[in-house]
PDB file of N, CA and C in Angstrom:
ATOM      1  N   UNK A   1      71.239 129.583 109.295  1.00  0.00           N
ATOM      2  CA  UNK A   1      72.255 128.679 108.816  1.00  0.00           C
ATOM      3  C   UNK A   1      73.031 129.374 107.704  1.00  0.00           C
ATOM      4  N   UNK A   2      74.646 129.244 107.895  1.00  0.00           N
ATOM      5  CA  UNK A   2      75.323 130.090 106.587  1.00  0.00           C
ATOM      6  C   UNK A   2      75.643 129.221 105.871  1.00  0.00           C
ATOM      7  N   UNK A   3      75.738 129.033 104.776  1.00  0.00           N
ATOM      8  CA  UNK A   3      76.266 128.016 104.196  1.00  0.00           C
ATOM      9  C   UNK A   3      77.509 128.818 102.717  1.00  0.00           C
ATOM     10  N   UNK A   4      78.602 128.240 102.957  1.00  0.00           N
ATOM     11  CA  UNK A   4      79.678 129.447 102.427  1.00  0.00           C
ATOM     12  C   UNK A   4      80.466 128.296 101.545  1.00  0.00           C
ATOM     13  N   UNK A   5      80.461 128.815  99.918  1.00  0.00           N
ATOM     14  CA  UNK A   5      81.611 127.947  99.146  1.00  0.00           C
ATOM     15  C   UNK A   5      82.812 128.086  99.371  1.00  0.00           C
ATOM     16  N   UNK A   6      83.968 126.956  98.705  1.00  0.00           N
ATOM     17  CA  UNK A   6      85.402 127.492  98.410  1.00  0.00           C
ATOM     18  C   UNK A   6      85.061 128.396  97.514  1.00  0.00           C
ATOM     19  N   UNK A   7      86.136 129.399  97.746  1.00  0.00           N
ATOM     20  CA  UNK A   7      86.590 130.599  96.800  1.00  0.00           C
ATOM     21  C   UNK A   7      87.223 129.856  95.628  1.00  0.00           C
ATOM     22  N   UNK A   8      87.320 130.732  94.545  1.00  0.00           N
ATOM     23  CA  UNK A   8      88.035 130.843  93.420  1.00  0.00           C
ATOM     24  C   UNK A   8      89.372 129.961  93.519  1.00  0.00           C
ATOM     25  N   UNK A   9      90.335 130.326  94.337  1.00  0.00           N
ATOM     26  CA  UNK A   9      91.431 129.977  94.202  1.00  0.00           C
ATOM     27  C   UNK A   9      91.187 128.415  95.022  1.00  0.00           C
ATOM     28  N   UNK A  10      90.356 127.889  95.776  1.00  0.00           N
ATOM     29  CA  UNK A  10      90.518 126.883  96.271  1.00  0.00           C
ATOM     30  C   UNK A  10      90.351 126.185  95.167  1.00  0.00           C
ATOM     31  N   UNK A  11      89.528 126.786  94.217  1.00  0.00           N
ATOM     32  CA  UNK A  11      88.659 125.552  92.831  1.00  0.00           C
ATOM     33  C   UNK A  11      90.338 125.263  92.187  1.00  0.00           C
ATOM     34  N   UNK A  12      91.023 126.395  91.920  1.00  0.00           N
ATOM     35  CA  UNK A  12      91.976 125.971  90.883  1.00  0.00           C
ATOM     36  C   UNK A  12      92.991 124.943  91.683  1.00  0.00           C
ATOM     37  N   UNK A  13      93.188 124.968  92.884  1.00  0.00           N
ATOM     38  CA  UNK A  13      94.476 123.933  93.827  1.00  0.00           C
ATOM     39  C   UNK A  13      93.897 122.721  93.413  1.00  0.00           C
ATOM     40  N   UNK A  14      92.356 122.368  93.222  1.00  0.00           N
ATOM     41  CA  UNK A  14      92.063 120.501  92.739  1.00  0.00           C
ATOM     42  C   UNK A  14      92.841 120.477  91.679  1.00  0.00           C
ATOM     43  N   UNK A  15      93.238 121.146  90.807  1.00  0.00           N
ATOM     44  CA  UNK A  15      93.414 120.207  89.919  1.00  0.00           C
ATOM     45  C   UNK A  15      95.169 120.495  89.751  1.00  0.00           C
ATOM     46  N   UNK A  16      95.735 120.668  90.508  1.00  0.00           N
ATOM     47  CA  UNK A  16      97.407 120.798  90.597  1.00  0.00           C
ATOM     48  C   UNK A  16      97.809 119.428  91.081  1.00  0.00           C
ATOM     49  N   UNK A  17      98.629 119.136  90.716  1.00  0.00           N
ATOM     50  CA  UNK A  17      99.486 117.676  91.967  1.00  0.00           C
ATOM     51  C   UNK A  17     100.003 118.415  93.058  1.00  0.00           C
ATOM     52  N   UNK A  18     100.002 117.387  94.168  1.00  0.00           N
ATOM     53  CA  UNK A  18     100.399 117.897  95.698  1.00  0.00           C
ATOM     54  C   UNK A  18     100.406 116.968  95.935  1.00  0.00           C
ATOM     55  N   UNK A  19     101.484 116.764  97.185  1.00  0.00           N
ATOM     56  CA  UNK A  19     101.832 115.267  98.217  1.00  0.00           C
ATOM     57  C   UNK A  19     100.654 115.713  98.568  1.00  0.00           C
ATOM     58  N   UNK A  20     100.452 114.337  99.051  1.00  0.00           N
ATOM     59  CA  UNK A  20      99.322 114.051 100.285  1.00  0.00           C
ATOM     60  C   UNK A  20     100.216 114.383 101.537  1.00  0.00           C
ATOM     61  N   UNK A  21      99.057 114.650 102.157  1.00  0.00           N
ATOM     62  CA  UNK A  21      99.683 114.921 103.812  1.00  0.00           C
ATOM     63  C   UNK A  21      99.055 113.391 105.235  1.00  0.00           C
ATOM     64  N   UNK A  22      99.876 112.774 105.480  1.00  0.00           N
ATOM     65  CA  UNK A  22      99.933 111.892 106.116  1.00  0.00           C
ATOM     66  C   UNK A  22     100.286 112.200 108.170  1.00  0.00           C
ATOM     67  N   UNK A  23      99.111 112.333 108.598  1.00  0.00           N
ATOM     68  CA  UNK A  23      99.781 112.589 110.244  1.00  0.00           C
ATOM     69  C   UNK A  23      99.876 113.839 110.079  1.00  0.00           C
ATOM     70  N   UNK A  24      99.603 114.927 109.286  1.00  0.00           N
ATOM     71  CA  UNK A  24     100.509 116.247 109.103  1.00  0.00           C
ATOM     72  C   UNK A  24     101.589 116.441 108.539  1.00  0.00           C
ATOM     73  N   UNK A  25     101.920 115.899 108.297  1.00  0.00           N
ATOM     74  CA  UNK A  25     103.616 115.742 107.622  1.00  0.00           C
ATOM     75  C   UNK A  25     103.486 115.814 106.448  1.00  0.00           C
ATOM     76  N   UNK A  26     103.614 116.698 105.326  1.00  0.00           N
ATOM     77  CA  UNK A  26     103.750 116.305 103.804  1.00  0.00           C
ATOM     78  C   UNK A  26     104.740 115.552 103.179  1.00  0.00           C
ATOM     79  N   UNK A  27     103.888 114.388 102.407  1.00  0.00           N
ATOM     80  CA  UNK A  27     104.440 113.484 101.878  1.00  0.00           C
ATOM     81  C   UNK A  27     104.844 113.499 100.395  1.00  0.00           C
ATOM     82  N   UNK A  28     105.475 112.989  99.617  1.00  0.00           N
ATOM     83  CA  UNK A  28     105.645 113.189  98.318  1.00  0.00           C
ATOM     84  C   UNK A  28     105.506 112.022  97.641  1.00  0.00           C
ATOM     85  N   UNK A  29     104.508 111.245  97.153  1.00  0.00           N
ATOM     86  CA  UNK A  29     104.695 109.664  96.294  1.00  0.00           C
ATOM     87  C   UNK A  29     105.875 109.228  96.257  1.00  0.00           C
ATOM     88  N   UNK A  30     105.811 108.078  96.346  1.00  0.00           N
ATOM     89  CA  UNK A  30     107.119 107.334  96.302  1.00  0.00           C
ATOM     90  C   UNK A  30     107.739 107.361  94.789  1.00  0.00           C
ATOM     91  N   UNK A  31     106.469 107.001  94.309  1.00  0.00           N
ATOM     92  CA  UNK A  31     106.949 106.834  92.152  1.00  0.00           C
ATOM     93  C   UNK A  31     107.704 108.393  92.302  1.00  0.00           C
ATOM     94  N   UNK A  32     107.116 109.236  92.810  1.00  0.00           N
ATOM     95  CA  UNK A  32     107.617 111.097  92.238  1.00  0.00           C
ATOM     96  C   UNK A  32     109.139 111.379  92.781  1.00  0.00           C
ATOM     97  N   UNK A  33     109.049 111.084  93.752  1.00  0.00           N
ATOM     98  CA  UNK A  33     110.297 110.540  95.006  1.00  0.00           C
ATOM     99  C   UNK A  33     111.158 110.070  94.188  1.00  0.00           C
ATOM    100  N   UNK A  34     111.281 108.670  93.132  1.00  0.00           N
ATOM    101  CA  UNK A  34     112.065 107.856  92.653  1.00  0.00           C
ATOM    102  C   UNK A  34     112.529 108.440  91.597  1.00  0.00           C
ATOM    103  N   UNK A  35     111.582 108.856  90.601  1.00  0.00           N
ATOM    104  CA  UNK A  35     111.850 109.736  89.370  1.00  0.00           C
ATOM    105  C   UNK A  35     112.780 110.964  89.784  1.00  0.00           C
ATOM    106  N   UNK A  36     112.693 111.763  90.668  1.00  0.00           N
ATOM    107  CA  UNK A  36     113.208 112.969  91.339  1.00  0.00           C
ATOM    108  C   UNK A  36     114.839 112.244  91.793  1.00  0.00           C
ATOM    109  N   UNK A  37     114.440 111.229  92.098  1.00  0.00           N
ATOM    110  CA  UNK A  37     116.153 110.937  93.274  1.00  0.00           C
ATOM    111  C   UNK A  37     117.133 110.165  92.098  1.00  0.00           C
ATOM    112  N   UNK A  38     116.737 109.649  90.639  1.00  0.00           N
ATOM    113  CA  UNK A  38     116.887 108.986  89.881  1.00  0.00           C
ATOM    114  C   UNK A  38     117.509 109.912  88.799  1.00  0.00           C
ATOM    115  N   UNK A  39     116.911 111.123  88.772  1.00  0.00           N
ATOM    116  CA  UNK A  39     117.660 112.206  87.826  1.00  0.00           C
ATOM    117  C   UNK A  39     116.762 112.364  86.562  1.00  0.00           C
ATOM    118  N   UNK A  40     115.463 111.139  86.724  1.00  0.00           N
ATOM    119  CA  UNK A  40     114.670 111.841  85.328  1.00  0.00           C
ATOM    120  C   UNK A  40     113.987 112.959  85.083  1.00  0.00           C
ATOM    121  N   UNK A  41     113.541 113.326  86.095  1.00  0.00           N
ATOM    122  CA  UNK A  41     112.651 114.678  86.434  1.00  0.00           C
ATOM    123  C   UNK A  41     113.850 115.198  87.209  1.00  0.00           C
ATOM    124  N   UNK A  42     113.301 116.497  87.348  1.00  0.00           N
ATOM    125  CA  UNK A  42     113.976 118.198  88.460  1.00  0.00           C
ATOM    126  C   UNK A  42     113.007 118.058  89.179  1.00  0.00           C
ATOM    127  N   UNK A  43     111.780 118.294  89.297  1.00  0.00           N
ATOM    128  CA  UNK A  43     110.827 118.537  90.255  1.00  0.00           C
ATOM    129  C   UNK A  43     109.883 117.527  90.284  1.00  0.00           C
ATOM    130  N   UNK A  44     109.238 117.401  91.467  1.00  0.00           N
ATOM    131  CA  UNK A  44     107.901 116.800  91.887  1.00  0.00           C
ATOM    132  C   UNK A  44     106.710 116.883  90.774  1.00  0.00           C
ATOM    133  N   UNK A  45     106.144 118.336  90.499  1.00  0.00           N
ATOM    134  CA  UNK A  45     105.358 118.862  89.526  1.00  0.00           C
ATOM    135  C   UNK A  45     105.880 118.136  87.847  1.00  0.00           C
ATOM    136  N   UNK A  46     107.442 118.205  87.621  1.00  0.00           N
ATOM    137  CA  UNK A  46     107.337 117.335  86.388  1.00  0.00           C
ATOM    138  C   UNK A  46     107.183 115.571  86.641  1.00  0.00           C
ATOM    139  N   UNK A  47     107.373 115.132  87.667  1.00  0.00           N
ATOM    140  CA  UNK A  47     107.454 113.811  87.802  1.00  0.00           C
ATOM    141  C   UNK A  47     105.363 113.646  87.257  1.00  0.00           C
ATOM    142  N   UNK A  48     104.715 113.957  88.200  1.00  0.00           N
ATOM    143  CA  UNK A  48     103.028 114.138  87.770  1.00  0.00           C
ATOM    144  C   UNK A  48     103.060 114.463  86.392  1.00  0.00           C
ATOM    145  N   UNK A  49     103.878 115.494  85.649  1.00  0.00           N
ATOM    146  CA  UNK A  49     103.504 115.137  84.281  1.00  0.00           C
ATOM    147  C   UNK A  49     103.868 114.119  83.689  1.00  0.00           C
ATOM    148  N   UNK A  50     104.771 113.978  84.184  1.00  0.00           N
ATOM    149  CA  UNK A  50     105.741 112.633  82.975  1.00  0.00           C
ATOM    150  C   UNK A  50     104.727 111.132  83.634  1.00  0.00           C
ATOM    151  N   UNK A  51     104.052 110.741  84.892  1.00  0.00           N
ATOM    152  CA  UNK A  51     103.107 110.109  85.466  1.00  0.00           C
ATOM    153  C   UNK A  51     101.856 109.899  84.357  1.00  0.00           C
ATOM    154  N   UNK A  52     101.786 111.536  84.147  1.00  0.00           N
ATOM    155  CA  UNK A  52     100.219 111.270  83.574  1.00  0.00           C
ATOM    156  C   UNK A  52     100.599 111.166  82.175  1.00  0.00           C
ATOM    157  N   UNK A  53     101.700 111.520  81.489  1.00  0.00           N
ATOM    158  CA  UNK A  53     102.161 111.336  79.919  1.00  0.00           C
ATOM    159  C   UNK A  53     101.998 109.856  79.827  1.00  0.00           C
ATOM    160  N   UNK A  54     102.287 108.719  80.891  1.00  0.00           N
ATOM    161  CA  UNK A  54     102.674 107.590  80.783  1.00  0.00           C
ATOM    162  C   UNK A  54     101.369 106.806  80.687  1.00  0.00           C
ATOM    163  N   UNK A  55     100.636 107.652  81.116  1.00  0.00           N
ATOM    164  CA  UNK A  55      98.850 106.859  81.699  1.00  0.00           C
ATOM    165  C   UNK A  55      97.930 107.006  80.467  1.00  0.00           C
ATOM    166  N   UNK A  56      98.285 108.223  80.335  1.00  0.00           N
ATOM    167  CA  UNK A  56      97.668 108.778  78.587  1.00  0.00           C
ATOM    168  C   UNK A  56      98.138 108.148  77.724  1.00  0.00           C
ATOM    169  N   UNK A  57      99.597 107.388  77.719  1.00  0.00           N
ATOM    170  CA  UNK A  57      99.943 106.602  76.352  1.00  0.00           C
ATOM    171  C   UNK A  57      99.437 105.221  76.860  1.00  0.00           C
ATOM    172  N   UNK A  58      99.981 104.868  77.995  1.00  0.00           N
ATOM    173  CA  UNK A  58      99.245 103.714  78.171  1.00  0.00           C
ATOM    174  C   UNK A  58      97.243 103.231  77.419  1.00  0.00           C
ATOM    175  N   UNK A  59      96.681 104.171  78.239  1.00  0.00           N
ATOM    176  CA  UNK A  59      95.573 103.923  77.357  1.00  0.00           C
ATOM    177  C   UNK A  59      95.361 104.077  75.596  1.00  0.00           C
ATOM    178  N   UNK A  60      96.236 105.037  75.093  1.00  0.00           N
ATOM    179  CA  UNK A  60      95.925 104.724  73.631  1.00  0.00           C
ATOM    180  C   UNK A  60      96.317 103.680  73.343  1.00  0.00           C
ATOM    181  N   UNK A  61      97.343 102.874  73.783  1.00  0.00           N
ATOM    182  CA  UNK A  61      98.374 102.129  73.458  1.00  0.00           C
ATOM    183  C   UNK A  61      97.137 100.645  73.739  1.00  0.00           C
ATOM    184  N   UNK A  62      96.637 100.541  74.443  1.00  0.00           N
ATOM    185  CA  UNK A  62      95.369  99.465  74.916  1.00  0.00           C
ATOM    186  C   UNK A  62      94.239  99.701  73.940  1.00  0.00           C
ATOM    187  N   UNK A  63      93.557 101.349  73.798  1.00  0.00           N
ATOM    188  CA  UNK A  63      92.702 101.286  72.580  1.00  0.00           C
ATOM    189  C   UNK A  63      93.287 100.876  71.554  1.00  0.00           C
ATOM    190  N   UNK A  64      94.479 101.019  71.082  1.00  0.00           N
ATOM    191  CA  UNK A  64      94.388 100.574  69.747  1.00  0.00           C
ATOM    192  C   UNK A  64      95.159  99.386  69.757  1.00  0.00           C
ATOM    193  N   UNK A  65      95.297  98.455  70.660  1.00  0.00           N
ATOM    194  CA  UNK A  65      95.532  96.519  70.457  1.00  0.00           C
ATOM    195  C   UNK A  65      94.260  96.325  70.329  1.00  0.00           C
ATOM    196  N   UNK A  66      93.101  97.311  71.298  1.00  0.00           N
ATOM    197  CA  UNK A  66      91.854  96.336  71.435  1.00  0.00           C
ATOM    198  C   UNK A  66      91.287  96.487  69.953  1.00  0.00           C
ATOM    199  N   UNK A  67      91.427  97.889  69.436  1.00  0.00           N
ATOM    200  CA  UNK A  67      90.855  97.894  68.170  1.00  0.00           C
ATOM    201  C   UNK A  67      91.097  97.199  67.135  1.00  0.00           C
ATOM    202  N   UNK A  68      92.648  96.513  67.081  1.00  0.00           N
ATOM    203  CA  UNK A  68      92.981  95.727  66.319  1.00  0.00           C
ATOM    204  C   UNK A  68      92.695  94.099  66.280  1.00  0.00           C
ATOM    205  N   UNK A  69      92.096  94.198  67.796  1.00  0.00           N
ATOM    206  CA  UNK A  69      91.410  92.432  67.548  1.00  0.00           C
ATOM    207  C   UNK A  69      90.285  92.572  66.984  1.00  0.00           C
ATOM    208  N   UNK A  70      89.628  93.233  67.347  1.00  0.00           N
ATOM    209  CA  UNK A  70      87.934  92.949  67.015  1.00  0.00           C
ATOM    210  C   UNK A  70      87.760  94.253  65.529  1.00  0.00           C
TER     211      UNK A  70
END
């Protein structure tokens, strides 16, 4: 029995953004899509940052109401 890892370079592609592929066809999120066709972002790759900038403030923005009730 062989049993064989991803290589190196497969480890680093998890953690990039990429459409999903649907049927074969690569797809691009709709949110990344909108930001892109809307003129806030240039690329796909900045739409995922400006995504995850929004998710990251979102949660501080929740830690610190919650911290301020209790």
């Amino acid at each position: 029995m062989d049993v064989q890892f991803g290589d190196e370079e497969n480890q680093r592609e998890i953690y990039q953004f990429k459409s999903k592929a649907v049927l074969g066809d690569s797809r691009t999120p709709h949110m990344a899509r909108w930001l892109v066709k809307t003129g806030i972002v240039k690329s796909e790759k900045s739409a995922g940052t400006l995504m995850l900038l929004i998710t990251i403030a979102c949660f501080i923005a929740a830690g610190i109401i919650l911290w301020s009730l209790f």
